[in-house]
Protein backbone atom coordinates (compact mmCIF):
# COMPACT_ATOMS: atom_id res chain seq x y z
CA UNK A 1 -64.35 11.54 -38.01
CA UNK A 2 -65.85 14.95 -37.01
CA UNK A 3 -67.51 17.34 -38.98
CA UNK A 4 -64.48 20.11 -38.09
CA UNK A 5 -61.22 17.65 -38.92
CA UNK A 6 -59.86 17.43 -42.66
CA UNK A 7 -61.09 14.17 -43.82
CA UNK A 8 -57.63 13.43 -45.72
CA UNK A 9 -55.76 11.39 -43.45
CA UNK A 10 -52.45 12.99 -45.47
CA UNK A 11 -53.77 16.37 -44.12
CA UNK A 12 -55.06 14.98 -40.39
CA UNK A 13 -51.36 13.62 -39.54
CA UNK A 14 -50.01 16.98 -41.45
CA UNK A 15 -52.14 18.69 -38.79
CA UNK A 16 -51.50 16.53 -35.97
CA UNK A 17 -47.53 16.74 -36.16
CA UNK A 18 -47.57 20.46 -37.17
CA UNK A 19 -48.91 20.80 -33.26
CA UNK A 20 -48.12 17.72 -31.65
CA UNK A 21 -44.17 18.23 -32.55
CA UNK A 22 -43.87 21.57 -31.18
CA UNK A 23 -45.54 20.36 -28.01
CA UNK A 24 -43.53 17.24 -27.52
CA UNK A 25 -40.32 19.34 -28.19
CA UNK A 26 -41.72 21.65 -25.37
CA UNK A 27 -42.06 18.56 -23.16
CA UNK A 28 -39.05 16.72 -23.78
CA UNK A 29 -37.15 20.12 -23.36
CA UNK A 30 -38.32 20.27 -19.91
CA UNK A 31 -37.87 16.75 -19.47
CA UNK A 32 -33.80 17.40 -20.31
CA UNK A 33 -33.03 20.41 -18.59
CA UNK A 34 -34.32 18.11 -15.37
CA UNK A 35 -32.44 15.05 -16.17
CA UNK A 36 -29.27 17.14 -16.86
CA UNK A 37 -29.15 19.14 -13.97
CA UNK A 38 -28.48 16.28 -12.14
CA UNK A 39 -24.74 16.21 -12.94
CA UNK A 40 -24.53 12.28 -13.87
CA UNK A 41 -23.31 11.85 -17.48
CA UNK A 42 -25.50 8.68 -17.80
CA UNK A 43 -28.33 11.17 -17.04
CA UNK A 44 -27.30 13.54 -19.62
CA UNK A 45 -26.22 10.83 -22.23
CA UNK A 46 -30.14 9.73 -21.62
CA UNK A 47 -31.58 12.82 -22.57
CA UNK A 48 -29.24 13.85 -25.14
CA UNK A 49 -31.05 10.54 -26.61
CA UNK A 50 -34.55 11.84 -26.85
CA UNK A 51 -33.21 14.39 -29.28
CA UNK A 52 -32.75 11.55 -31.95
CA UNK A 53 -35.79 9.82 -30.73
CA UNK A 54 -38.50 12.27 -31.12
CA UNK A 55 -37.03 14.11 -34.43
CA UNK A 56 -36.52 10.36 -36.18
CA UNK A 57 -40.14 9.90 -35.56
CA UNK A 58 -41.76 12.69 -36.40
CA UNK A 59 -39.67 12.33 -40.19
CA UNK A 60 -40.85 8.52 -40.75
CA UNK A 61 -44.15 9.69 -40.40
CA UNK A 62 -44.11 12.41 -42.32
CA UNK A 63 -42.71 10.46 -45.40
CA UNK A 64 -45.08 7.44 -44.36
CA UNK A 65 -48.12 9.32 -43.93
CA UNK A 66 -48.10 12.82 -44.84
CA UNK A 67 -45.87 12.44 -48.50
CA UNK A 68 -47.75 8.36 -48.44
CA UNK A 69 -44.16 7.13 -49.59
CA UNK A 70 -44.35 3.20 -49.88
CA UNK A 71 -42.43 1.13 -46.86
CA UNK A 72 -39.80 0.12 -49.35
CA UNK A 73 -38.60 3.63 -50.60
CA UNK A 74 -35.53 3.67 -49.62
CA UNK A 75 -36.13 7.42 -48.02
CA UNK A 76 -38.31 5.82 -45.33
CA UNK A 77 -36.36 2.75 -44.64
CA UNK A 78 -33.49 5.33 -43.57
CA UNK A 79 -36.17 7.26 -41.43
CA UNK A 80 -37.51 3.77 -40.27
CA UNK A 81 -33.73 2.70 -38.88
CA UNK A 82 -32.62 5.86 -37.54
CA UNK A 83 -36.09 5.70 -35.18
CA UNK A 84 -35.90 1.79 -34.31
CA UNK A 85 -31.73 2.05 -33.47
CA UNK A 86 -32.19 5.59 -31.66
CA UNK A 87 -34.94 3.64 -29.40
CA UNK A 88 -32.27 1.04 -28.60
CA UNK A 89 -30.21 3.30 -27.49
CA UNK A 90 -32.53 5.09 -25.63
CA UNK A 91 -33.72 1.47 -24.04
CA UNK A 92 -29.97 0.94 -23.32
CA UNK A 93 -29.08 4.57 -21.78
CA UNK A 94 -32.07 4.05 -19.31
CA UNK A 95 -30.69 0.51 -18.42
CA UNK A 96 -27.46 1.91 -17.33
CA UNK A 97 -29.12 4.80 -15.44
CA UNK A 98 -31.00 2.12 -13.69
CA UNK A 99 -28.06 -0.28 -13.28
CA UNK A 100 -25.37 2.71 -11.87
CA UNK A 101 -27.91 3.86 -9.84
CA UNK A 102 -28.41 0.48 -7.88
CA UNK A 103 -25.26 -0.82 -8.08
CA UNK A 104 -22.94 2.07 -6.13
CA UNK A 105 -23.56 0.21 -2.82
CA UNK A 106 -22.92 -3.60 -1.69
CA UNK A 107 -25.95 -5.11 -3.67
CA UNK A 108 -25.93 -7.80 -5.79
CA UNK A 109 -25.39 -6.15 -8.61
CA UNK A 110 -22.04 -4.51 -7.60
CA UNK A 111 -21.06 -8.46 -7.69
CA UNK A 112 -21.76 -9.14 -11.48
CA UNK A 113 -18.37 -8.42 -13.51
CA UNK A 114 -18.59 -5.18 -15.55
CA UNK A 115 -17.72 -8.03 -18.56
CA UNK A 116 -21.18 -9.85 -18.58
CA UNK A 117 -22.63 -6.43 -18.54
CA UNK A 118 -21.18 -5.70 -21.58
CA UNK A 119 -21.38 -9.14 -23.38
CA UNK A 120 -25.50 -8.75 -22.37
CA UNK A 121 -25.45 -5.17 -23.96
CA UNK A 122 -23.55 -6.40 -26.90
CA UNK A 123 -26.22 -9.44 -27.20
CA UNK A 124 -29.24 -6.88 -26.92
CA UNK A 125 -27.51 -4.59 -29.57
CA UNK A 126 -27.45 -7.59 -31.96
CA UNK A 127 -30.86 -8.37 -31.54
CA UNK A 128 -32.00 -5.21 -32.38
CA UNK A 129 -29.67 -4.49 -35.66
CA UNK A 130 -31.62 -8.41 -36.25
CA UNK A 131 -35.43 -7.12 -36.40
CA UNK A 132 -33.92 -3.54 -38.23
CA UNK A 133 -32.71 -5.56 -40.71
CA UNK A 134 -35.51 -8.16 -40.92
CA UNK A 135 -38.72 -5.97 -40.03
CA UNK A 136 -37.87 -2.51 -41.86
CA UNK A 137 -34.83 -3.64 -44.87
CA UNK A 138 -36.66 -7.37 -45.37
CA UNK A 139 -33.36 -9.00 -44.99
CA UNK A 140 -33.69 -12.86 -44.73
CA UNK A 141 -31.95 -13.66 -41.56
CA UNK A 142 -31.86 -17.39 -42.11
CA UNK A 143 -30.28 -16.97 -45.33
CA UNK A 144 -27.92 -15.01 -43.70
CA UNK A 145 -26.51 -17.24 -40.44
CA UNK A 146 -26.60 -19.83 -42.76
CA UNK A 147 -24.08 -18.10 -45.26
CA UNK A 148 -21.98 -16.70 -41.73
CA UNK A 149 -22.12 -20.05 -40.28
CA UNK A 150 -20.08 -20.91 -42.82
CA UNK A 151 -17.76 -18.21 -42.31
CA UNK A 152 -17.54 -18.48 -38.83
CA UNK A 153 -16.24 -22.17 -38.83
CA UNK A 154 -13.31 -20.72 -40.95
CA UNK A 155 -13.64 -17.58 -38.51
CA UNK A 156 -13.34 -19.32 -35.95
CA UNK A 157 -10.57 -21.90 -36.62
CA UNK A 158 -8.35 -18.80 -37.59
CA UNK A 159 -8.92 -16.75 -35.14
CA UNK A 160 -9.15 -20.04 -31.93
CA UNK A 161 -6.05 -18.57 -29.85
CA UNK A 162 -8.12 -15.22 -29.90
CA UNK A 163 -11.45 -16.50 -28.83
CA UNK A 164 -9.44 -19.02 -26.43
CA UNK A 165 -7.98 -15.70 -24.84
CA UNK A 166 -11.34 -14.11 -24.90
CA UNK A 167 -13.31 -16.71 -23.05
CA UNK A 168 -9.97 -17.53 -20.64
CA UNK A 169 -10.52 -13.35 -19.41
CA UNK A 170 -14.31 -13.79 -19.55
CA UNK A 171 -13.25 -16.90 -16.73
CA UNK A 172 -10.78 -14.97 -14.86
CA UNK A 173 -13.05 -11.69 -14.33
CA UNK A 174 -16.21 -13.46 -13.57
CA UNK A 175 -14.43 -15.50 -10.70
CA UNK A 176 -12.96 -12.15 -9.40
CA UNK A 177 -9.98 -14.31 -8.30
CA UNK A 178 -7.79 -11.22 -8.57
CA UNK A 179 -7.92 -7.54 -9.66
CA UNK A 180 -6.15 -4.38 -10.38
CA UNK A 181 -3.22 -3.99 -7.32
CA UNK A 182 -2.97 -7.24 -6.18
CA UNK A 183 0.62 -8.89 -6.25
CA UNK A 184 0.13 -12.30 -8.00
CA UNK A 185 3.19 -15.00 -8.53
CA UNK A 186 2.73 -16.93 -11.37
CA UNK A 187 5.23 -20.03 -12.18
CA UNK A 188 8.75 -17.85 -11.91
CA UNK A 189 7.53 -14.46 -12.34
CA UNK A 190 6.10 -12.09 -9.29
CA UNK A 191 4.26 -9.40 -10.14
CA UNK A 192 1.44 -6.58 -9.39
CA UNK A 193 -1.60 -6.44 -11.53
CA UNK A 194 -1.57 -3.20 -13.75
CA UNK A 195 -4.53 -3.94 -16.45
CA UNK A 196 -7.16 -6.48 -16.80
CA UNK A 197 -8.76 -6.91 -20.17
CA UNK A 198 -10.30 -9.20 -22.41
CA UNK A 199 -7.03 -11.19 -23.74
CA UNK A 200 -4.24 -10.20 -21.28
CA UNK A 201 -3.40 -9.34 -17.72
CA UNK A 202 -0.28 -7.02 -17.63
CA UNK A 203 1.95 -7.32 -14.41
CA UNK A 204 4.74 -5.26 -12.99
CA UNK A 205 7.04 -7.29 -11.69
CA UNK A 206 9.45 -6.62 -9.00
CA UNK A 207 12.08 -5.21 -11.12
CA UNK A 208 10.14 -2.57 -12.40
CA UNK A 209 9.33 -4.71 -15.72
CA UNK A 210 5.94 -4.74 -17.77
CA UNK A 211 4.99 -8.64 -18.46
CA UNK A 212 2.29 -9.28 -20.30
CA UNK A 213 0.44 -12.80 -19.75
CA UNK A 214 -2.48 -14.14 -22.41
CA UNK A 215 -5.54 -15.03 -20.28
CA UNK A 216 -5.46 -18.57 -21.76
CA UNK A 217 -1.97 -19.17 -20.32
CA UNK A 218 -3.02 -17.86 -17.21
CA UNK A 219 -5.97 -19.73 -16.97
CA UNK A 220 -4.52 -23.23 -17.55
CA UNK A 221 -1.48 -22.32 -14.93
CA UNK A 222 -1.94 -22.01 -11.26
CA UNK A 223 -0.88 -18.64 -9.83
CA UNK A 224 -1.07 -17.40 -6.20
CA UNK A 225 -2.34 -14.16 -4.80
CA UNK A 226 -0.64 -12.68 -2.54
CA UNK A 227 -3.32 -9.96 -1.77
CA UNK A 228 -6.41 -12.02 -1.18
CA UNK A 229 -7.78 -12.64 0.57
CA UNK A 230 -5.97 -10.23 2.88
CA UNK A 231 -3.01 -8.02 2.44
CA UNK A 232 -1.74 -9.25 5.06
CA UNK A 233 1.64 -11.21 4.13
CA UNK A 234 3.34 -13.74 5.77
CA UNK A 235 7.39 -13.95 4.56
CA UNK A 236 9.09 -16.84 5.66
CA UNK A 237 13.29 -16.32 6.35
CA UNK A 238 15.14 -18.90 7.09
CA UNK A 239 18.74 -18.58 8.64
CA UNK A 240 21.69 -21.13 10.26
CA UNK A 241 23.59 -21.27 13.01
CA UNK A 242 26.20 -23.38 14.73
CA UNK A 243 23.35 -26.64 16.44
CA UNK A 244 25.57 -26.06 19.86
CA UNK A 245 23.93 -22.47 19.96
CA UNK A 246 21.02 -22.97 23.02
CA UNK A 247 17.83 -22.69 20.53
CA UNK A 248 15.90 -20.37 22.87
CA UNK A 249 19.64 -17.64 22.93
CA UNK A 250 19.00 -17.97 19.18
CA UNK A 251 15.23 -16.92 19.31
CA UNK A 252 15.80 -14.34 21.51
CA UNK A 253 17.97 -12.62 18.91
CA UNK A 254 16.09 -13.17 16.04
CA UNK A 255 12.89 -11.99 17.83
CA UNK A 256 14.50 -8.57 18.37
CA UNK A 257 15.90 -8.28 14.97
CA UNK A 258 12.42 -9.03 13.84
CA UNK A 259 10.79 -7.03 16.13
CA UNK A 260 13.15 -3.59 15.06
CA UNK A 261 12.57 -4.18 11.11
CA UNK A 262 10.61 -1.68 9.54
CA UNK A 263 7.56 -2.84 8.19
CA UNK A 264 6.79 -5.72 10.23
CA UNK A 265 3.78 -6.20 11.60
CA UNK A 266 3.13 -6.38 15.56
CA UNK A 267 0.03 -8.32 15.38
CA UNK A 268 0.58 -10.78 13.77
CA UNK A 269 3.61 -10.81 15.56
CA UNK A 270 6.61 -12.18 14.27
CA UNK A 271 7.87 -16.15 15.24
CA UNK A 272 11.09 -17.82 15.36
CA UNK A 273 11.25 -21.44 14.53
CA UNK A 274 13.82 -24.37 14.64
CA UNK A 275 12.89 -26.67 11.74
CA UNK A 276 15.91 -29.36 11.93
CA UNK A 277 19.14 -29.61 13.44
CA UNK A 278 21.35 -31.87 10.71
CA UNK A 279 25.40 -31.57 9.39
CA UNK A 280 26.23 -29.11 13.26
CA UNK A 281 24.10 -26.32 12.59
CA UNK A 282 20.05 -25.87 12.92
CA UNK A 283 18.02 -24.21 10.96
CA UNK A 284 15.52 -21.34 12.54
CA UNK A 285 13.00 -19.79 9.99
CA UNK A 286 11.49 -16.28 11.06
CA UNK A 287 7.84 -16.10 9.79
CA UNK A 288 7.31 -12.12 9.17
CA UNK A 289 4.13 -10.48 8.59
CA UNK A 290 3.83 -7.19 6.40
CA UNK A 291 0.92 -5.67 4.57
CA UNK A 292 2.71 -4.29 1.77
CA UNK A 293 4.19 -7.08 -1.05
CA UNK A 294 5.87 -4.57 -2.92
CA UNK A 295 8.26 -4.05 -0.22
CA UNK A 296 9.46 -7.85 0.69
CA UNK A 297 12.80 -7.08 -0.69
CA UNK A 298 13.43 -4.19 1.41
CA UNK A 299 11.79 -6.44 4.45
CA UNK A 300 14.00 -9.37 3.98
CA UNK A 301 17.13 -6.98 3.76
CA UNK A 302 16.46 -4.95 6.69
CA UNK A 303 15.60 -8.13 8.78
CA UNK A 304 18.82 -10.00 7.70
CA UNK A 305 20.90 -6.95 8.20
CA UNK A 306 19.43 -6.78 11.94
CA UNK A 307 20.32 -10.52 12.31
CA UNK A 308 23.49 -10.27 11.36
CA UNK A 309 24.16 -7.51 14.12
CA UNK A 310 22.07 -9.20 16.82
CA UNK A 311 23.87 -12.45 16.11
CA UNK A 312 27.10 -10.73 16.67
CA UNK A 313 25.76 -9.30 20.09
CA UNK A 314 24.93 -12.46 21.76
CA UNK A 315 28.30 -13.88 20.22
CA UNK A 316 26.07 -16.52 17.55
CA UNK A 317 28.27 -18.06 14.85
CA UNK A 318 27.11 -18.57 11.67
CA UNK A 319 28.12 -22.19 9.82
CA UNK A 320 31.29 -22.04 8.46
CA UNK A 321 31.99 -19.26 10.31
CA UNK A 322 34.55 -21.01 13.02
CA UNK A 323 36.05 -22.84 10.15
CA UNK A 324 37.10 -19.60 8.41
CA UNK A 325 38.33 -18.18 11.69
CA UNK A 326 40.65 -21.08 11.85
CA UNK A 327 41.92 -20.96 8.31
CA UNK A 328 42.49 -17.77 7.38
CA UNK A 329 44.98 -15.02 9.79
CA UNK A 330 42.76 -12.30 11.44
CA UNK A 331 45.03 -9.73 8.85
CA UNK A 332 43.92 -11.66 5.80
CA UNK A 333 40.22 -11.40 6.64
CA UNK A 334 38.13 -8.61 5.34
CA UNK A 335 35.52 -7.65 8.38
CA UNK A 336 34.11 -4.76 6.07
CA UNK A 337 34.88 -1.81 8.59
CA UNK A 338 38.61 -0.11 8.27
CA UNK A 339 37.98 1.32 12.17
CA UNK A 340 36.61 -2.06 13.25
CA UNK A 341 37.58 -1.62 17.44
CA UNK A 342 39.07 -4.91 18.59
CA UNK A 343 38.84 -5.40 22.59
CA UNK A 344 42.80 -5.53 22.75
CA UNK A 345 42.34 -1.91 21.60
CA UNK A 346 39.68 -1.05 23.78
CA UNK A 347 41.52 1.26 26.44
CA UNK A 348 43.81 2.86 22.99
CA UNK A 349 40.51 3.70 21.63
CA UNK A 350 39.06 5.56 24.98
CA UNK A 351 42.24 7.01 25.55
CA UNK A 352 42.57 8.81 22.16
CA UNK A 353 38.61 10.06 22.32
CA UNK A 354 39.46 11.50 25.69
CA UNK A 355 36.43 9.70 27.41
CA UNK A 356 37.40 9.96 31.07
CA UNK A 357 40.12 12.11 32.74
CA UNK A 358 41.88 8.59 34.13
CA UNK A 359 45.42 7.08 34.07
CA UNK A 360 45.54 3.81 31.89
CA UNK A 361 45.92 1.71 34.96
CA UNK A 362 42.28 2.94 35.78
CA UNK A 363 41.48 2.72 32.40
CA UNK A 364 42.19 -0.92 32.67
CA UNK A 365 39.94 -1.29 35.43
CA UNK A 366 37.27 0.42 34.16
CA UNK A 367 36.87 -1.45 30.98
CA UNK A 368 37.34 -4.97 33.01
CA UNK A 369 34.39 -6.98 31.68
CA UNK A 370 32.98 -4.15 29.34
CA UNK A 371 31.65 -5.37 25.87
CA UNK A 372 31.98 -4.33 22.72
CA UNK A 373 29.07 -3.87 20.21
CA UNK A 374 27.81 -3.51 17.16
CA UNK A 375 24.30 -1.82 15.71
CA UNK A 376 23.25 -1.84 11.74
CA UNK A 377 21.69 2.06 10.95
CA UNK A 378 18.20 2.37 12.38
CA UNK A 379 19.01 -0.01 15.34
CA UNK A 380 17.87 0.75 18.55
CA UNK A 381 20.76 0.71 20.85
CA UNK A 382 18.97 1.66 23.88
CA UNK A 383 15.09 1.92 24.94
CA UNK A 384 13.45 4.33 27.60
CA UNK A 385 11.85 2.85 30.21
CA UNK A 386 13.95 0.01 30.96
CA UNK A 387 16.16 -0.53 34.12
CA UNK A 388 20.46 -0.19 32.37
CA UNK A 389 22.97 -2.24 34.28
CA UNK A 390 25.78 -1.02 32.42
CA UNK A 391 26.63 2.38 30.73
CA UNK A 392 27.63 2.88 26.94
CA UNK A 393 30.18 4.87 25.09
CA UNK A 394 30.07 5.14 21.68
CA UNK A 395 33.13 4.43 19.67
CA UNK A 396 32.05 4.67 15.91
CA UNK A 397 29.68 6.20 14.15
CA UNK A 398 26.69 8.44 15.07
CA UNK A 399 23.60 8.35 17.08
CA UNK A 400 20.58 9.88 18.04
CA UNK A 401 19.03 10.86 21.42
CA UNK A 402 15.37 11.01 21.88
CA UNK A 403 13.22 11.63 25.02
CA UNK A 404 9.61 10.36 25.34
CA UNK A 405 6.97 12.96 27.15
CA UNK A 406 4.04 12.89 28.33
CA UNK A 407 2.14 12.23 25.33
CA UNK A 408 4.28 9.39 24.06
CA UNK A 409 6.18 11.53 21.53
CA UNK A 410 9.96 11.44 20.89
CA UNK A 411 11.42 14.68 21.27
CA UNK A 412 15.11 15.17 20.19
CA UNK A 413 18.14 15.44 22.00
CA UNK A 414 20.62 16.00 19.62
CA UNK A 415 23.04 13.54 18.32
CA UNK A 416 25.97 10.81 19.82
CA UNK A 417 29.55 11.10 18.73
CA UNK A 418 32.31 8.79 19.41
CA UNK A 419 33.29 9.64 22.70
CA UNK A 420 29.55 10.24 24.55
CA UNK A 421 27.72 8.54 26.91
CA UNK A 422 24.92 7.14 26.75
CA UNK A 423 22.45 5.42 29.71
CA UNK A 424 24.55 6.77 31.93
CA UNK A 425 22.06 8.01 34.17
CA UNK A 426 20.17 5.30 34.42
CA UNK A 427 23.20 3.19 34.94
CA UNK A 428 24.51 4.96 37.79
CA UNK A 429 20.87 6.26 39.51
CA UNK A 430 19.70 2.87 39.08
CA UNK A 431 16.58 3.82 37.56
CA UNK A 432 14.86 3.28 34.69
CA UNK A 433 15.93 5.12 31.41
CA UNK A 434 14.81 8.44 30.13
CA UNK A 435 16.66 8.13 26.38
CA UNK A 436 15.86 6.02 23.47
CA UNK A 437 19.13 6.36 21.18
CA UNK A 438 18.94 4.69 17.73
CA UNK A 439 22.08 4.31 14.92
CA UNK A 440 22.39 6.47 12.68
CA UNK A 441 24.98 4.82 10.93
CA UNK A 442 27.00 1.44 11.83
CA UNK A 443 27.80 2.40 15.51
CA UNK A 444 30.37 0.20 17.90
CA UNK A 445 30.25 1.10 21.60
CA UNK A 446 31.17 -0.27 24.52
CA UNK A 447 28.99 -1.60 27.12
CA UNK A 448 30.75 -0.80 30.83
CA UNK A 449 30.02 -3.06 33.96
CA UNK A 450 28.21 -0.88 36.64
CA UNK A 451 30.51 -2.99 39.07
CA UNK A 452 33.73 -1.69 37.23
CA UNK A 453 32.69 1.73 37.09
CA UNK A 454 30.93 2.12 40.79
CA UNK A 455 35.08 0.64 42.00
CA UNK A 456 36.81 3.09 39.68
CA UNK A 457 34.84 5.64 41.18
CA UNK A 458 35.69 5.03 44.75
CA UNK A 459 38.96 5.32 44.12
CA UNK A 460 38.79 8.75 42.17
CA UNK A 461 37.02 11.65 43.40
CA UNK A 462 37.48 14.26 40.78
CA UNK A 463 36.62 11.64 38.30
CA UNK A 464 33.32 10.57 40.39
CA UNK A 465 32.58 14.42 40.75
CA UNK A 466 32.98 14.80 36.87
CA UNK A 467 30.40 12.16 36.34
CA UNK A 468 28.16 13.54 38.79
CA UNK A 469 28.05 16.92 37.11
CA UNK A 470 27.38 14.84 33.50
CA UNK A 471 24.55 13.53 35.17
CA UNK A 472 22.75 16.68 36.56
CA UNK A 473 23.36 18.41 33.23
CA UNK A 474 21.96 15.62 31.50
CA UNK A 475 19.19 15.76 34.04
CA UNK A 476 18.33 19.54 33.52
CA UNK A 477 18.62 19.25 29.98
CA UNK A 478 15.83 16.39 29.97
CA UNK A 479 13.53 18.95 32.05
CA UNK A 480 13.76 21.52 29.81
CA UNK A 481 13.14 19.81 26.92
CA UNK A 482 9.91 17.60 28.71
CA UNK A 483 8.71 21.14 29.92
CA UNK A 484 9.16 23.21 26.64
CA UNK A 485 7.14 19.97 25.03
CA UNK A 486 4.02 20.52 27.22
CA UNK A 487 4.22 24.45 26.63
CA UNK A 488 3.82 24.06 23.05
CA UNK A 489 0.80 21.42 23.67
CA UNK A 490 -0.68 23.68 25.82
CA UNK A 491 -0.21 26.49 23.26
CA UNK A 492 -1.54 24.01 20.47
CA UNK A 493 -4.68 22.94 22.59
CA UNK A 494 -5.36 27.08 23.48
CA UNK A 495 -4.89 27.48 19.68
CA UNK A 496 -7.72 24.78 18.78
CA UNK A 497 -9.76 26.16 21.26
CA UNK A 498 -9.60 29.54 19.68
CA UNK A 499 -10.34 27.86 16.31
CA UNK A 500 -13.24 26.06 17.71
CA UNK A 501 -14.97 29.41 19.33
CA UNK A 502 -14.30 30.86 15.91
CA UNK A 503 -15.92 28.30 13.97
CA UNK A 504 -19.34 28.62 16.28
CA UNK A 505 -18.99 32.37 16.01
CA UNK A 506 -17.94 33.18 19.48
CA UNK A 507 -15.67 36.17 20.37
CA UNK A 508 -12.51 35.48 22.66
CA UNK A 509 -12.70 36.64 25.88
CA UNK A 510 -10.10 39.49 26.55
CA UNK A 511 -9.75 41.74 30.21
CA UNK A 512 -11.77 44.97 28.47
CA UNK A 513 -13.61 42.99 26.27
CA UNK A 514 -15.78 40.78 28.07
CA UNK A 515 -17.81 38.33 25.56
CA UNK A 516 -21.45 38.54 25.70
């Protein structure tokens, strides 16, 4: 040792931590205000670390080699612990830097369930309270497990539901057979996954109920997810109808109740199809796709509340359906609508909304061959762009009018009261339509031959001058809706532009004010 150094070794560590802590402390100081400025709390819970680190050291050496305490005063043991756990935690704070770090993107280790990570952790933890208690407290671990293995057997049989539970969630999550948001049917019981933990997995079932399900049971029972591998769902609906219905009629109207249900999905686009004819009826199941689970109740109502209208438009019977015609009288039988139109009241009804300035007789004529029918709220009773045959007038309920522009946006027309036309342009023009109308409510109109109307017409002047006058109004009001539409997307596309030259710093150009 030189000449110029205290030759105690009490006073040379004295010495050495009198400068050497106030230098580290520098150091490590630095070394935080870095790590922390990051932002990441696993950053700052690492350096908030060294603080216990460096401190924990500096006293076990102090009482070790400075004071000369012996290793098994109880003083130094403390000091000893507090070090040797602090530089677990340390070892474990840098671990997670590392692992958060490397793990935000599509690696491998975004695939390892956050529960081995923490069983791992837990295992490291263990073996370091192991050598604190053998290395610095002289603990005999043998001793020890041999005394808990006793326990544990006892432990263990007590506690076997638990620990089945335990190792039944440890299963589930490392599969990753489900997680938080997926809709999962289990035995009886549909449900959406709320919490995943060790023990349970908590659904919410369709009703708005919390059910709780032990991992263990869960494990040992099949279940089925419903949002995995995609979200994409496929509901299958099965109806009947009378076997002497032509199968492809029956399609046909299923397909465009199917087709006009909220929620379904074009692509995969829904199918209609006949599984067995047996005891006069045949059985059609509609295969539905939808991307949302939680809203299959609202899916299967909507559709079967469109297929009840479309069947009653192309005149399909449900079973049973001729046999209660039969048995009970038409006053006995509750249709559900108290202004239900019946075709023997068809020319009453037109007369009383004041439709058309004509005598019954022509009334008659008019409505020779017309149709009555009926549309469920949200229906679409008529579509632009295709070629109308026959004219409408509604009887019941309200509608609304919607014209399409340029840009493939509806644009709104006002509402349909009994007693309005509708496709009544295209009808007569025989063109193709300019008006998607949908129901607004449960809506009956009448559908009138082209033929019918065209002969009425011939015969009445005034009334053929009336209709021509409809027409050009309806015309002119179309036009003036189309071309205030493209004013206010020409206004829209002037104001972007303006935004735009603002954002790059550019001055309008204004008569008087030319821009540089």
């Amino acid at each position: 040792m030189p000449d110029w150094m205290p030759q105690e070794s009490w006073l040379a560590w004295g010495v050495g931590l009198l400068i050497g802590f106030p230098l580290l402390t520098i150091l490590f100081g630095e070394m935080l205000s870095r790590i922390e400025s990051g932002g990441d709390r696993s950053r700052s819970s690492l350096g908030s670390t060294l603080y216990f680190v460096l401190p924990s050291l500096v006293v076990w050496l102090l009482l070790t080699n400075v004071l000369e305490l012996p290793d098994g005063n109880v003083w130094v043991r403390i000091a000893a612990s507090v070090f040797w756990i602090s530089l677990i935690y340390l070892a474990l704070s840098a671990f997670n830097l590392f692992w958060s770090s490397h793990s935000a993107g599509e690696g491998w280790q975004s695939r390892i369930p956050s529960l081995v990570l923490n069983i791992a952790r837990l295992f490291f933890i263990l073996l370091g309270v192991a050598f604190v208690m053998s290395s610095v407290w002289g603990i005999d671990l043998g001793k020890m497990l041999a005394a808990l293995g006793v326990g544990s057997i006892v432990l263990g049989l007590a506690l076997q539901d638990t620990l089945g539970g335990l190792f039944a969630g440890i299963t589930l999550i490392s599969a990753r057979q489900f997680k938080v948001g997926d809709w999962l049917r289990t035995g009886e019981v549909t449900g959406q996954v709320v919490t995943v933990n060790w023990y349970s997995v908590t659904l919410r079932t369709l009703e708005n109920d919390l059910l709780v399900i032990p991992n263990s049971v869960l494990a040992r029972d099949t279940f089925r997810n419903y949002s995995h591998p995609s979200p994409v769902h496929m509901e299958r609906v099965i109806i009947r109808f009378w076997e002497e219905h032509p199968p492809n009629l029956v399609r046909k109207a299923l397909l465009e109740a199917a087709q006009a249900t909220p929620g379904v999905l074009e692509e995969p686009a829904p199918r209609v199809i006949l599984r067995e004819l047996a005891d006069d009826a045949g059985a059609y199941e509609a295969l539905l796709c939808f991307d949302d689970y939680g809203k299959v109740d609202e899916i299967r109502d909507a559709f079967l509340t469109r297929a009840w209208y479309a069947a009653k438009r192309y005149n399909i019977v449900f079973p049973y359906e001729d046999y209660q015609l039969y048995h009970f009288a038409g006053s006995e039988m509750n249709l559900g609508s108290d202004d239900l139109v019946k075709p023997e009241e068809l020319v009453e009804r037109l007369l009383e909304l004041e439709v058309f300035s004509l005598s019954r007789h022509a009334m008659e004529e008019i409505t020779r061959g017309a149709r009555i029918q009926r549309f469920g709220a949200g229906e679409q009773i008529l579509a632009a762009g295709v070629e109308c045959n026959d004219f409408s007038v509604i009887l019941t309920g309200t509608a609304q009018r919607y014209v399409t522009d340029r840009e493939g946006r509806e644009q709104g027309m006002g509402s349909a009261e009994p007693g309005d036309l509708i496709g009544i342009v295209a009808a007569l023009r025989r063109s193709r339509n300019l008006v998607s109308v949908y129901a607004a409510s449960d809506v009956q109109v009448v559908e009138l031959a082209r033929n019918a109307v065209e002969k009425v017409l011939k015969a009445n002047p005034r009334f053929a001058q009336e209709l021509e006058e409809d027409i050009e109004a309806r015309i002119e009001t179309i036009g003036a809706i189309l071309q205030r539409s493209e004013q206010g997307a020409r206004r829209d596309t002037a104001e972007q532009g303006r935004a735009f030259g603002q954002l790059l710093g550019r001055t309008p150009t204004h008569p008087g004010n030319p821009s540089v």
